[in-house]
N, C-alpha and C. Protein backbone atom coordinates (compact mmCIF):
# COMPACT_ATOMS: atom_id res chain seq x y z
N UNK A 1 -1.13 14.10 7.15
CA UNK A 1 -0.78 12.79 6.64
C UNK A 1 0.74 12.73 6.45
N UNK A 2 1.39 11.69 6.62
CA UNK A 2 2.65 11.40 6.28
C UNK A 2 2.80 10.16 5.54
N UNK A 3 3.85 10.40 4.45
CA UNK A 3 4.30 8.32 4.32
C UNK A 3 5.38 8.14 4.35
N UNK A 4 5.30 6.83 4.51
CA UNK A 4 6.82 6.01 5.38
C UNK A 4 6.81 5.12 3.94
N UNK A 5 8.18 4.91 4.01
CA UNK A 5 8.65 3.88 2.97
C UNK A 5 8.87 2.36 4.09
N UNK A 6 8.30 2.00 4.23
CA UNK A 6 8.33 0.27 5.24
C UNK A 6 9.64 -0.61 4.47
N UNK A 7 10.09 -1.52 5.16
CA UNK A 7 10.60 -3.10 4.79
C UNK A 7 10.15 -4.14 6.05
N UNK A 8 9.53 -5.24 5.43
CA UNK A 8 9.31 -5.84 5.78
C UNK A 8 10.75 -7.38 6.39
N UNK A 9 10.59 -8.14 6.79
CA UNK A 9 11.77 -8.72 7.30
C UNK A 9 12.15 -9.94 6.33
N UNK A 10 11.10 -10.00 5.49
CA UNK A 10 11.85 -10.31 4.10
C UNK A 10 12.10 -9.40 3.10
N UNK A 11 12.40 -8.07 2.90
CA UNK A 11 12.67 -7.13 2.35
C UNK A 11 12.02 -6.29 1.17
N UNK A 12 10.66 -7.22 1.34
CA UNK A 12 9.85 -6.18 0.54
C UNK A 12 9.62 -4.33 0.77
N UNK A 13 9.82 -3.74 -0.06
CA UNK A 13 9.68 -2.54 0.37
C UNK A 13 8.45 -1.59 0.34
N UNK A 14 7.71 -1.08 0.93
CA UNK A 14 6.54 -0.43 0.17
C UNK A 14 6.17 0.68 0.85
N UNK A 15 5.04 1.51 0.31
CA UNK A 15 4.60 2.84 1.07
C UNK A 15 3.36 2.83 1.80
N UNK A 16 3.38 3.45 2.92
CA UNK A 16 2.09 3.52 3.45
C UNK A 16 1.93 4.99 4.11
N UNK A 17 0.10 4.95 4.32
CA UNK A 17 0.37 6.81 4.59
C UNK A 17 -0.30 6.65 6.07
N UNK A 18 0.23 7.52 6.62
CA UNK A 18 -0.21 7.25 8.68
C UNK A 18 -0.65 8.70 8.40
N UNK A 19 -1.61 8.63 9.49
CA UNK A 19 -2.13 10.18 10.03
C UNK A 19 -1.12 11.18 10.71
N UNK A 20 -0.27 10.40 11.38
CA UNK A 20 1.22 11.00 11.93
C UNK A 20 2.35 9.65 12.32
N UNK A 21 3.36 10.55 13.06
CA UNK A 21 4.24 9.21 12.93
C UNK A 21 3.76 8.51 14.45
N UNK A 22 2.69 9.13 15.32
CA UNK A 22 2.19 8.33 16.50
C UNK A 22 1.30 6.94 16.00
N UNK A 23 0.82 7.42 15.41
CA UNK A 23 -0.22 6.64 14.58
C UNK A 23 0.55 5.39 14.03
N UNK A 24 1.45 5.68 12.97
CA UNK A 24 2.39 4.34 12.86
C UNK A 24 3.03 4.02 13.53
N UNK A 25 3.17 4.52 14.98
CA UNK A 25 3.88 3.86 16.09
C UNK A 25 3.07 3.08 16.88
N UNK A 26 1.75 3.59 16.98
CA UNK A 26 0.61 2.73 17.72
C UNK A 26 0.64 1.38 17.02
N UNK A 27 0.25 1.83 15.30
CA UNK A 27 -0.03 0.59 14.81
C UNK A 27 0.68 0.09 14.65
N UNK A 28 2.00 0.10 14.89
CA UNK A 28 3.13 -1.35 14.82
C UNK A 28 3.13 -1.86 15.86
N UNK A 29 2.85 -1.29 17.21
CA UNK A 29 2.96 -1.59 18.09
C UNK A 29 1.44 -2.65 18.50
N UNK A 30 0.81 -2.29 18.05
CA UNK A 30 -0.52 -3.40 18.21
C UNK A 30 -0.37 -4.30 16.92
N UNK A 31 0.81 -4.50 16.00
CA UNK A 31 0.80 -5.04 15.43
C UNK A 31 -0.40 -5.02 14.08
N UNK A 32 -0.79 -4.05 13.75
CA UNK A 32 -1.60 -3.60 12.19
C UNK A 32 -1.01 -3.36 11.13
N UNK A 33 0.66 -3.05 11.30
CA UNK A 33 1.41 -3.14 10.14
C UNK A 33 2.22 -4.44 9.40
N UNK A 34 1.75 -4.76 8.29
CA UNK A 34 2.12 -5.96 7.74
C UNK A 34 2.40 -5.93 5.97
N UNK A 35 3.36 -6.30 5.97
CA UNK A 35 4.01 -6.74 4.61
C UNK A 35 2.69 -6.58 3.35
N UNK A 36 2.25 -5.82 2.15
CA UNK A 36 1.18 -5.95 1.42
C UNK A 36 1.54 -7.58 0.73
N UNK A 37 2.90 -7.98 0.57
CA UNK A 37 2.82 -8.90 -0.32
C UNK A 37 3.42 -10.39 0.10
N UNK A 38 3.74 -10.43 1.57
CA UNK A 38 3.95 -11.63 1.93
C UNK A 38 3.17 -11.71 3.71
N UNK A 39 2.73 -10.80 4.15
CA UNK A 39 1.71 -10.91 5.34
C UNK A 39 3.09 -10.57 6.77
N UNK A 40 4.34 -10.43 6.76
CA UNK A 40 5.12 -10.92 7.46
C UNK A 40 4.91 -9.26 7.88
N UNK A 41 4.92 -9.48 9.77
CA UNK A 41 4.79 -8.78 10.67
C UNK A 41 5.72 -7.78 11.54
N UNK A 42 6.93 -8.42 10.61
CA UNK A 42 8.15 -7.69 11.51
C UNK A 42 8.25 -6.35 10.41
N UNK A 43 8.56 -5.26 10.85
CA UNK A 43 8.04 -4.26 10.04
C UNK A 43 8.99 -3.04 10.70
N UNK A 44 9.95 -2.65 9.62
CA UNK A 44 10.70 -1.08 9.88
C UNK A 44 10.90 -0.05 8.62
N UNK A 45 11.24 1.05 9.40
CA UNK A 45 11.12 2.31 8.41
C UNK A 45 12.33 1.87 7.39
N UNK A 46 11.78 2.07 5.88
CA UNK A 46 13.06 1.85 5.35
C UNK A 46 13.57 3.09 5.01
N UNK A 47 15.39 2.81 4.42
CA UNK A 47 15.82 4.43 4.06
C UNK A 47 14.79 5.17 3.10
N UNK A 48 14.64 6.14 3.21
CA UNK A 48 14.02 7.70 2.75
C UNK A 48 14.65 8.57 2.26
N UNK A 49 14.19 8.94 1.13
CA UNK A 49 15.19 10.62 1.00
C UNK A 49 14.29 11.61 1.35
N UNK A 50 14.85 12.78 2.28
CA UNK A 50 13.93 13.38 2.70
C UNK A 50 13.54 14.42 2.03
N UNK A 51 12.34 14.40 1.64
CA UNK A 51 11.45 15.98 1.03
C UNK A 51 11.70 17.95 1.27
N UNK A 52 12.61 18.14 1.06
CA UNK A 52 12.99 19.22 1.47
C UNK A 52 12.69 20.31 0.45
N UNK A 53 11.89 21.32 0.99
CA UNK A 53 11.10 22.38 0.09
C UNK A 53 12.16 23.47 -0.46
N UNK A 54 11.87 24.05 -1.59
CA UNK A 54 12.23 25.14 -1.92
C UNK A 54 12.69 26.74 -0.92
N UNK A 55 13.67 26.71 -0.48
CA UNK A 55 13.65 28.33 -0.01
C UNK A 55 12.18 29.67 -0.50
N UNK A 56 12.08 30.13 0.29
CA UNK A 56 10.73 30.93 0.11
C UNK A 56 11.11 32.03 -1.40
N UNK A 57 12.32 32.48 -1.23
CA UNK A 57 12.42 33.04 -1.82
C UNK A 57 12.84 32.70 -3.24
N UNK A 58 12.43 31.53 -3.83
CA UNK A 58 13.34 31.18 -4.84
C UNK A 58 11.49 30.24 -5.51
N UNK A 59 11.98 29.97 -6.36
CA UNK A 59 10.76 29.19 -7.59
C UNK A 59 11.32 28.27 -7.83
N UNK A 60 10.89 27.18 -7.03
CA UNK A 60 11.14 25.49 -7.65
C UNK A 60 10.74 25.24 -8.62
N UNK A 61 10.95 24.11 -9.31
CA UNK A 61 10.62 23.54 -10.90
C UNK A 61 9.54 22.27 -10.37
N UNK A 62 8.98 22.27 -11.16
CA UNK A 62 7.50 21.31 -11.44
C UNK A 62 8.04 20.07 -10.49
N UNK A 63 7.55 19.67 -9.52
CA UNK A 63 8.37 18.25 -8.84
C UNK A 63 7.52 17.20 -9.37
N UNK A 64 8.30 16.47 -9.71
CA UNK A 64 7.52 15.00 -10.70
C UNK A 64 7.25 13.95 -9.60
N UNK A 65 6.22 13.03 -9.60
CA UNK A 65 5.67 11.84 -8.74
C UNK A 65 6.79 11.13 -8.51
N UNK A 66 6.49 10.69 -10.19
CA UNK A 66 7.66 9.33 -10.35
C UNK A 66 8.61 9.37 -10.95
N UNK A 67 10.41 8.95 -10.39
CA UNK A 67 11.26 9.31 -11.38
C UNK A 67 10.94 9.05 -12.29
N UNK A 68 12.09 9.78 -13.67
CA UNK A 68 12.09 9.36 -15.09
C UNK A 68 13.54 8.95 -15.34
N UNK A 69 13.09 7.58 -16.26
CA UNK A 69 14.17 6.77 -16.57
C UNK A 69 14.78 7.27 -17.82
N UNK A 70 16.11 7.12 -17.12
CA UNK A 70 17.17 7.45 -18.23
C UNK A 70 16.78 6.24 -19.30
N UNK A 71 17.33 6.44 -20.48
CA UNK A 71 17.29 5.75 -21.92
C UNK A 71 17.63 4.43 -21.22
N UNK A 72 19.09 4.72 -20.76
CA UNK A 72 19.82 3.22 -20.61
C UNK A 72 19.43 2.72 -19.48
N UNK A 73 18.25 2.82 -18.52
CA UNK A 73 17.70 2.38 -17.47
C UNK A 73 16.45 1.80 -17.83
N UNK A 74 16.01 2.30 -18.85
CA UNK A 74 14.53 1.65 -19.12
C UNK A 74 14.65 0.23 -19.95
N UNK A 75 13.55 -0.65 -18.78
CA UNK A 75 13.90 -1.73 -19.20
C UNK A 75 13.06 -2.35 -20.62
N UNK A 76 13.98 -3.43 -21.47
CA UNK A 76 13.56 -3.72 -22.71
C UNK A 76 12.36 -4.05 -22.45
N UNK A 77 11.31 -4.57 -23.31
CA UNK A 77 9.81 -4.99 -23.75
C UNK A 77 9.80 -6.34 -22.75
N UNK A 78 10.91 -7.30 -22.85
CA UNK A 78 10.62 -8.71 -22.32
C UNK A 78 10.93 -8.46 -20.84
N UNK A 79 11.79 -7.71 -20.19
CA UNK A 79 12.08 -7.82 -19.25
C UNK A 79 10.79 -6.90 -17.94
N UNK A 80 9.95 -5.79 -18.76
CA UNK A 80 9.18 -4.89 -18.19
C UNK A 80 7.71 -6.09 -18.53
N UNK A 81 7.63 -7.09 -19.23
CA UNK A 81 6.70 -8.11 -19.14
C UNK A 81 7.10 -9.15 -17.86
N UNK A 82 8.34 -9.35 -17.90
CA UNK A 82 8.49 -10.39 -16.75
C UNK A 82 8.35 -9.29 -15.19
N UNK A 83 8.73 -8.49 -15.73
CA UNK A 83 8.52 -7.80 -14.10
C UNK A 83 6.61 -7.40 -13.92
N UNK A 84 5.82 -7.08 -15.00
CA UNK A 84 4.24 -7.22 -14.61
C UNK A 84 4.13 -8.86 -14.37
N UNK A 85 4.21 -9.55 -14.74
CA UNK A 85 4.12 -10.74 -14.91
C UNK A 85 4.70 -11.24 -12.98
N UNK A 86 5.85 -11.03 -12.40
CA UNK A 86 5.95 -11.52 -11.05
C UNK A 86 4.90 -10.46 -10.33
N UNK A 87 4.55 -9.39 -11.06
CA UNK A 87 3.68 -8.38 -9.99
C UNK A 87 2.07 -9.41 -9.91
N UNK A 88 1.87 -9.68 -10.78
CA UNK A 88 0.67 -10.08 -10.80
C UNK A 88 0.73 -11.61 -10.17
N UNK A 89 0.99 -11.86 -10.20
CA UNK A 89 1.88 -13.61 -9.70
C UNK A 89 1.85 -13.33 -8.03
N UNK A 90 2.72 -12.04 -7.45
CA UNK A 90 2.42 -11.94 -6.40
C UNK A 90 0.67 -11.43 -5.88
N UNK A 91 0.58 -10.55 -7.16
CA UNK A 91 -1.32 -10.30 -6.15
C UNK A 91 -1.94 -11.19 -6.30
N UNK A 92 -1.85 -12.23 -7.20
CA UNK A 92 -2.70 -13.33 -7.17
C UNK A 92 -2.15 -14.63 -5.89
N UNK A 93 -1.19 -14.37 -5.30
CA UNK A 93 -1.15 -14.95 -4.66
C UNK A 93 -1.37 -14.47 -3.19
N UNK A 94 -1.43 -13.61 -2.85
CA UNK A 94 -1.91 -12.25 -1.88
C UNK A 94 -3.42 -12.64 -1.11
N UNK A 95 -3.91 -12.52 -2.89
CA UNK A 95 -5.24 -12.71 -2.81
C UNK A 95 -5.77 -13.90 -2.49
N UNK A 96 -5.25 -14.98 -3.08
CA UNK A 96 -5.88 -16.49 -2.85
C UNK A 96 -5.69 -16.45 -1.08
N UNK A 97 -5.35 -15.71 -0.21
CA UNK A 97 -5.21 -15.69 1.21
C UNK A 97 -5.89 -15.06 1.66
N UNK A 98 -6.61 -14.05 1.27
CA UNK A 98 -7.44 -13.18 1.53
C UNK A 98 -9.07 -13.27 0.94
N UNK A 99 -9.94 -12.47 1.61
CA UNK A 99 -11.29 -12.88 1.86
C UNK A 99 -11.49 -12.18 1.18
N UNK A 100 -12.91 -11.93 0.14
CA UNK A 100 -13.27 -11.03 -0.84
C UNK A 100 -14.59 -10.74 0.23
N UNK A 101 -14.54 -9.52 0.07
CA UNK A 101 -15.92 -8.49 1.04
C UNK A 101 -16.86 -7.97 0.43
N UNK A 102 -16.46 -7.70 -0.96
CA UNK A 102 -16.97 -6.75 -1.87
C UNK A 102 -16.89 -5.68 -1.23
N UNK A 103 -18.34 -4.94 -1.52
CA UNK A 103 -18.53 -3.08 -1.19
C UNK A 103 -18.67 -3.32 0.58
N UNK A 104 -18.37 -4.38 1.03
CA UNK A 104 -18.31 -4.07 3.00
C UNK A 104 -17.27 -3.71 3.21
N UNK A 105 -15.98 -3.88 2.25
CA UNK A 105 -15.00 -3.30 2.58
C UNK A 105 -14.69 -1.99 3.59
N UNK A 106 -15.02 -1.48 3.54
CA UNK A 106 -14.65 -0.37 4.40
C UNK A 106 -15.09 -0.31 5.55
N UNK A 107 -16.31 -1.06 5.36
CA UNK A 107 -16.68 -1.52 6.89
C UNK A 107 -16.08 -2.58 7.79
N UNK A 108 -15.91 -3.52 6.69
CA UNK A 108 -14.92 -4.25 7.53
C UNK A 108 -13.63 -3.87 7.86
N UNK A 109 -13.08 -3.34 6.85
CA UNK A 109 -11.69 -3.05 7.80
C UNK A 109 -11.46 -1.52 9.03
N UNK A 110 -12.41 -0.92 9.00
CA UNK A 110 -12.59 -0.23 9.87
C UNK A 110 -13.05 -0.77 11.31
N UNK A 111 -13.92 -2.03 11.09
CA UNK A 111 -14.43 -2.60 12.13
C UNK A 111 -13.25 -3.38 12.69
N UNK A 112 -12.24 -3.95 11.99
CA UNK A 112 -10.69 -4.57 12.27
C UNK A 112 -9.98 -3.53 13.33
N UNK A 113 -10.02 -2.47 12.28
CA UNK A 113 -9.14 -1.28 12.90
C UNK A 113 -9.29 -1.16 14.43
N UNK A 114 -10.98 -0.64 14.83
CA UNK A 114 -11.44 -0.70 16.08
C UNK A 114 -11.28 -1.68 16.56
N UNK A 115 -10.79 -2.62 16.46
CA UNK A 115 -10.62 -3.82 17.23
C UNK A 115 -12.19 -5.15 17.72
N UNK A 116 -13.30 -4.76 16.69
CA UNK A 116 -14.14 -5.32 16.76
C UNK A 116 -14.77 -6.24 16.11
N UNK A 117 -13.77 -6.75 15.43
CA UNK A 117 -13.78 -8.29 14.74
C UNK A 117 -11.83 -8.28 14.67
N UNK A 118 -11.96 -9.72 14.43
CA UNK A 118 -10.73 -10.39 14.59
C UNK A 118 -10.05 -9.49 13.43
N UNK A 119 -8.72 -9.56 13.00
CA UNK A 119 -8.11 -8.81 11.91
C UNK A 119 -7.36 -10.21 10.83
N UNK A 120 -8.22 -9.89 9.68
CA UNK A 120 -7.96 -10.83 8.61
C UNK A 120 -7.42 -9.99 6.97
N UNK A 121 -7.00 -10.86 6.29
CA UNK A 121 -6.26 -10.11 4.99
C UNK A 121 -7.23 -10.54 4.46
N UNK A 122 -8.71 -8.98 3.62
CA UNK A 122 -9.45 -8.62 3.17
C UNK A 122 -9.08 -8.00 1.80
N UNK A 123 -10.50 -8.27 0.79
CA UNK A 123 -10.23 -7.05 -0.24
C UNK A 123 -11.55 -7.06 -0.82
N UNK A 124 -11.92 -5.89 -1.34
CA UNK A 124 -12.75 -5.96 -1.53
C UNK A 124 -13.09 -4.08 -2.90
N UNK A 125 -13.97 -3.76 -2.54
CA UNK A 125 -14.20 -2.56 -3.54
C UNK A 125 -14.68 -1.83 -2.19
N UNK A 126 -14.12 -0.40 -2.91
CA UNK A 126 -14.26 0.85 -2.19
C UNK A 126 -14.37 2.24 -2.86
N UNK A 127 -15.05 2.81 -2.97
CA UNK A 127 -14.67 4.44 -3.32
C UNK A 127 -13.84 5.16 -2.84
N UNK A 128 -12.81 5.87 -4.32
CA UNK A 128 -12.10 6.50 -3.35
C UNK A 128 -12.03 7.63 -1.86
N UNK A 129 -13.35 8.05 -2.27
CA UNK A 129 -13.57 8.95 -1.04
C UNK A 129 -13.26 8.50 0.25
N UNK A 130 -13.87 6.70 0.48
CA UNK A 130 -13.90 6.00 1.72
C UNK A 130 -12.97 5.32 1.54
N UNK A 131 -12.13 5.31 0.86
CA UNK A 131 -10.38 4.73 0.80
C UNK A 131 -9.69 6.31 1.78
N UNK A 132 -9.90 7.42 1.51
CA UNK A 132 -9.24 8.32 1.82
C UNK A 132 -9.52 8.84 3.02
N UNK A 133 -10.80 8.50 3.54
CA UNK A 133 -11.49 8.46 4.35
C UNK A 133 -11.24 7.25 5.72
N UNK A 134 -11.08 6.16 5.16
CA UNK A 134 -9.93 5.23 5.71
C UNK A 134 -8.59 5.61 6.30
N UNK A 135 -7.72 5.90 5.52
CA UNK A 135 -6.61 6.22 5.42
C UNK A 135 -6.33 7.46 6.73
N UNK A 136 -7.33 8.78 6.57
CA UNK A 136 -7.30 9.39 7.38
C UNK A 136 -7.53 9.07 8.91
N UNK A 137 -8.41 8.05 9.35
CA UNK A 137 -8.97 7.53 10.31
C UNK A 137 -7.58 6.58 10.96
N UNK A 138 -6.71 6.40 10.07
CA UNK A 138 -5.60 5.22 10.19
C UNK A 138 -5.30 4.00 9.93
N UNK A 139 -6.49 3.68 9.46
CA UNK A 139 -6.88 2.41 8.77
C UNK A 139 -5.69 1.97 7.83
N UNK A 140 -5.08 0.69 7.72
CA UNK A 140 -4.27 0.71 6.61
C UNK A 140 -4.90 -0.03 5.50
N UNK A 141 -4.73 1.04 4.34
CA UNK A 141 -5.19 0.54 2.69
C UNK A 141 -4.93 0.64 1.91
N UNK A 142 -4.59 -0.11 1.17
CA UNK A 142 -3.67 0.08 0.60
C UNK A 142 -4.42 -0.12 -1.40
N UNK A 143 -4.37 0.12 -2.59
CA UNK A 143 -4.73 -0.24 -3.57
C UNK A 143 -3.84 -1.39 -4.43
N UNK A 144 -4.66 -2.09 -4.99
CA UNK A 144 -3.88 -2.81 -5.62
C UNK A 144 -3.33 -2.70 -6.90
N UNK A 145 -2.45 -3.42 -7.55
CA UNK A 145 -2.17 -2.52 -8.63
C UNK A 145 -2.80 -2.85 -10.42
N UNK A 146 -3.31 -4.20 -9.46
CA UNK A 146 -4.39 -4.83 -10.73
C UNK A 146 -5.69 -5.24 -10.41
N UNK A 147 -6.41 -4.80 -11.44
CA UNK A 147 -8.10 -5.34 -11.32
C UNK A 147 -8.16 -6.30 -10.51
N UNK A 148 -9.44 -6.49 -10.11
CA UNK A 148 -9.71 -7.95 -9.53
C UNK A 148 -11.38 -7.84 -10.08
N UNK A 149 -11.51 -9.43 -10.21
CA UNK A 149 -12.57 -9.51 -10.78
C UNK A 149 -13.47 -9.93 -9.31
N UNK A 150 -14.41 -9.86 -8.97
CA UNK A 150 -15.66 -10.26 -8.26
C UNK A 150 -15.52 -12.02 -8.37
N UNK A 151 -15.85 -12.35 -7.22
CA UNK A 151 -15.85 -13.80 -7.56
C UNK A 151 -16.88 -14.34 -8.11
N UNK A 152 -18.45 -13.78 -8.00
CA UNK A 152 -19.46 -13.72 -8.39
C UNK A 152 -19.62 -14.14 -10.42
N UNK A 153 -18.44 -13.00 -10.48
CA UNK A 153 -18.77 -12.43 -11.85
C UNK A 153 -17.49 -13.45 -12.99
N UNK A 154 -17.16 -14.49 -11.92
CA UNK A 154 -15.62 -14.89 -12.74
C UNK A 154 -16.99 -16.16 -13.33
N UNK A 155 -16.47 -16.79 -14.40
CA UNK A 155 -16.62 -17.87 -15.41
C UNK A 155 -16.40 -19.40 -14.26
């Protein structure tokens, strides 16, 4: 597996994981790579810093996921609300474009993948096993970063 840091051609930036870098070359090239938060198709590697391991002979220190913010970088209470606040603003608007599948999810977008139904912006529920399971196959899937309720189950 590998991941690429993407920009999209309105400059959203985001991550996705390819089976290799043929794989994200196929799929840009058939056009399967697309923007998670505005759908837009024009699609390149963005800058990267590259992952470079420890010398064999030496003991690296614990490598952390996600940076940690300095004091004077972390943002105040109102401003880390307005930034969930446009996040959610964008998945809800993501979503009102996209088809709810429920648990076919994985079938459907696998059946996309193969090229055996048309390719539409889906969401639906999945286990992670068959998210990872996805992912490996080349499928792009991505998680979202907030609940979604069932349409079934909304008021």
């Amino acid at each position: 597996m590998i991941v690429f840091d993407l920009k999209c051609g309105n400059a959203h930036v985001f991550e996705v994981w390819f089976g290799s870098s043929e794989d994200y070359e196929a799929q840009r090239a058939r056009g399967l790579v697309n923007c998670p938060y505005c759908g837009d198709g024009i699609i390149e590697k963005a800058a990267m810093a590259p992952r470079v391991s420890a010398k064999g002979n030496t003991t690296a220190a614990p490598s952390q996921s996600l940076p940690v913010a300095m004091p004077d970088q972390t943002p105040a209470p109102a401003e880390m609300k307005a930034m969930l606040g446009a996040l959610a603003r964008m998945q809800s608007e993501m979503l009102s474009k996209s088809q709810w599948v429920g648990r076919k999810f994985a079938d459907k977008a696998r059946a996309m993948h193969l090229g055996e139904t048309d390719h539409s912006p889906i969401h639906g529920e999945v286990s992670i096993g068959d998210a990872k399971a996805l992912q490996e196959e080349g499928v792009p899937v991505a998680a979202l970063p907030f609940p979604v309720v069932p349409p079934e189950a909304q008021n």
